[in-house]
Each structure stands twice: as structure tokens, then as C-alpha cells.
Protein backbone atom coordinates (compact mmCIF):
# COMPACT_ATOMS: atom_id res chain seq x y z
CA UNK A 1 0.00 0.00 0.00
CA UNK A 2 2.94 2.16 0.15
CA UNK A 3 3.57 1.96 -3.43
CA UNK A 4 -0.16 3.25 -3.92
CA UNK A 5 0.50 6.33 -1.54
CA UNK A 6 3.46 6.96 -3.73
CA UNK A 7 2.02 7.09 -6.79
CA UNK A 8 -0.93 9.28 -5.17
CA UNK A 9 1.87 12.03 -4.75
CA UNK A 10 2.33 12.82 -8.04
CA UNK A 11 -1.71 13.98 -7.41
CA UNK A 12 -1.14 17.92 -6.99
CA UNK A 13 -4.42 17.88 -5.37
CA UNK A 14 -3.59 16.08 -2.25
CA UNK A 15 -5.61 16.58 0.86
CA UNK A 16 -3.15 16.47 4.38
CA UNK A 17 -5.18 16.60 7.80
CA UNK A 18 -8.03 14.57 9.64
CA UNK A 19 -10.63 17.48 9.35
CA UNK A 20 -9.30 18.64 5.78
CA UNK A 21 -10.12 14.70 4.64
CA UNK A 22 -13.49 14.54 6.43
CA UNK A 23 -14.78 17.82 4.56
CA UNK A 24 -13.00 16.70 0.99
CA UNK A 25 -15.25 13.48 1.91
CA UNK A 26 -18.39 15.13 2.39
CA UNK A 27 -17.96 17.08 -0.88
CA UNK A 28 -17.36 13.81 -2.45
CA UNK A 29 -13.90 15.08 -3.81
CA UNK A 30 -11.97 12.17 -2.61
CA UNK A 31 -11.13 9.27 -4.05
CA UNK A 32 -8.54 7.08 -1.47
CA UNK A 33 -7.60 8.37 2.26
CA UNK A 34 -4.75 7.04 3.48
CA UNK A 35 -4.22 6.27 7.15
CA UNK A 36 -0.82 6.00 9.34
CA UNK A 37 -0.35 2.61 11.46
CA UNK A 38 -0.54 5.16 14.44
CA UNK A 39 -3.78 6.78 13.98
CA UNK A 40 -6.52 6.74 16.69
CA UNK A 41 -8.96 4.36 16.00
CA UNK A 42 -11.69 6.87 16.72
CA UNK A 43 -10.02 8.46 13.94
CA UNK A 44 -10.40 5.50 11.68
CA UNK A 45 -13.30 4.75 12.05
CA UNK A 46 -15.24 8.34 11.42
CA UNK A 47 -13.07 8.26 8.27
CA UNK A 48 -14.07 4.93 7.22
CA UNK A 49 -18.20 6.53 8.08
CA UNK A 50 -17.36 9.11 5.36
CA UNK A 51 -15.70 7.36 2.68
CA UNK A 52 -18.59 4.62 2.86
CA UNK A 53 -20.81 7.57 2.45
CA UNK A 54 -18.94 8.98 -0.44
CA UNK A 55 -17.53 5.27 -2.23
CA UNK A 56 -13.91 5.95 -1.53
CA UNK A 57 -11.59 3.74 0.03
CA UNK A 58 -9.14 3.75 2.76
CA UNK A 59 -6.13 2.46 3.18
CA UNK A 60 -4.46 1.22 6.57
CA UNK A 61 -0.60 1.90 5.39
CA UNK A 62 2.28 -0.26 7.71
CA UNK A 63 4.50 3.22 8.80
CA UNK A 64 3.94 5.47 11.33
CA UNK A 65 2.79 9.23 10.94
CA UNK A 66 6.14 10.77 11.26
CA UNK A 67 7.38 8.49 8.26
CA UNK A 68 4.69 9.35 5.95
CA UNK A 69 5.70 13.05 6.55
CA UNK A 70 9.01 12.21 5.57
CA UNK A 71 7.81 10.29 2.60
CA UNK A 72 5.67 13.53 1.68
CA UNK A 73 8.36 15.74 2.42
CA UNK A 74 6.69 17.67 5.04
CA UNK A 75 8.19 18.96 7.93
CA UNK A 76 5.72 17.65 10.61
CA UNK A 77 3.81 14.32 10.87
CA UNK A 78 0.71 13.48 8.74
CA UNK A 79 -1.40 10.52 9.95
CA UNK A 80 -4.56 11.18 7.64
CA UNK A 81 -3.59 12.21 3.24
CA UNK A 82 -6.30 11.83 0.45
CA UNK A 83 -6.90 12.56 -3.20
């Protein structure tokens, strides 16, 4: 699933932030959230509420939020990303 998050960053219209996702969601402008290994599961699951709502999928990715800010080359840590 890490390959699939990579290739979502070529996306210029990615989405970074719980609350940021859960709008995109309701506007039905997402396709795929992924999710850190370290992510609340109160979290998880009112994400997984939206994107059944909406038909898009999420993705439970094997790293930890600070390595998927690394891998997105931000600064800080970044449980929740869409497109």
C-alpha cells in the first residue's frame, strides 16, 4: 500500500489533515484516504463513516505518521492524506 500512496503524490491535489479529509469526503472530492499505522482508532473509524458515504476507500498503510511526513516531504507528521 505504500507503493499506492506513492504514486498518489504525483496527485497535486492532495488533501493532508483529519478534518481537511473529512470535509473533501463530504464534498465527495476524494477518491482514497490514506491512514498511518498510528492513527486513533476513533479516527479510523469516522473516516471509514465518510468514505462509505462517499464510495472511496481507505487504506491502513504499515508506517507510522512521522514516516509518511518524511515520505511527503513535510516537515511535521501526517497521519490522515487523500486525493
Amino acid at each position: 500500500m505504500l507503493e499506492d500512496l506513492k504514486k498518489a503524490l504525483t496527485d497535486k491535489k492532495m488533501v493532508y489533515g483529519t478534518n481537511e479529509t473529512i470535509d473533501a469526503l463530504k464534498k465527495g472530492k476524494v477518491k482514497e484516504v490514506f491512514v498511518s499505522s498510528n492513527c486513533p482508532e476513533k479516527v479510523v473509524s469516522d473516516l471509514k463513516h465518510y468514505a462509505n458515504l462517499s464510495g472511496a476507500e481507505v487504506k491502513r498503510l504499515d508506517v507510522p505518521d512521522k514516516e509518511i511526513g518524511l515520505i511527503c516531504k513535510k516537515h511535521h507528521s501526517v497521519s490522515v492524506l487523500s486525493h
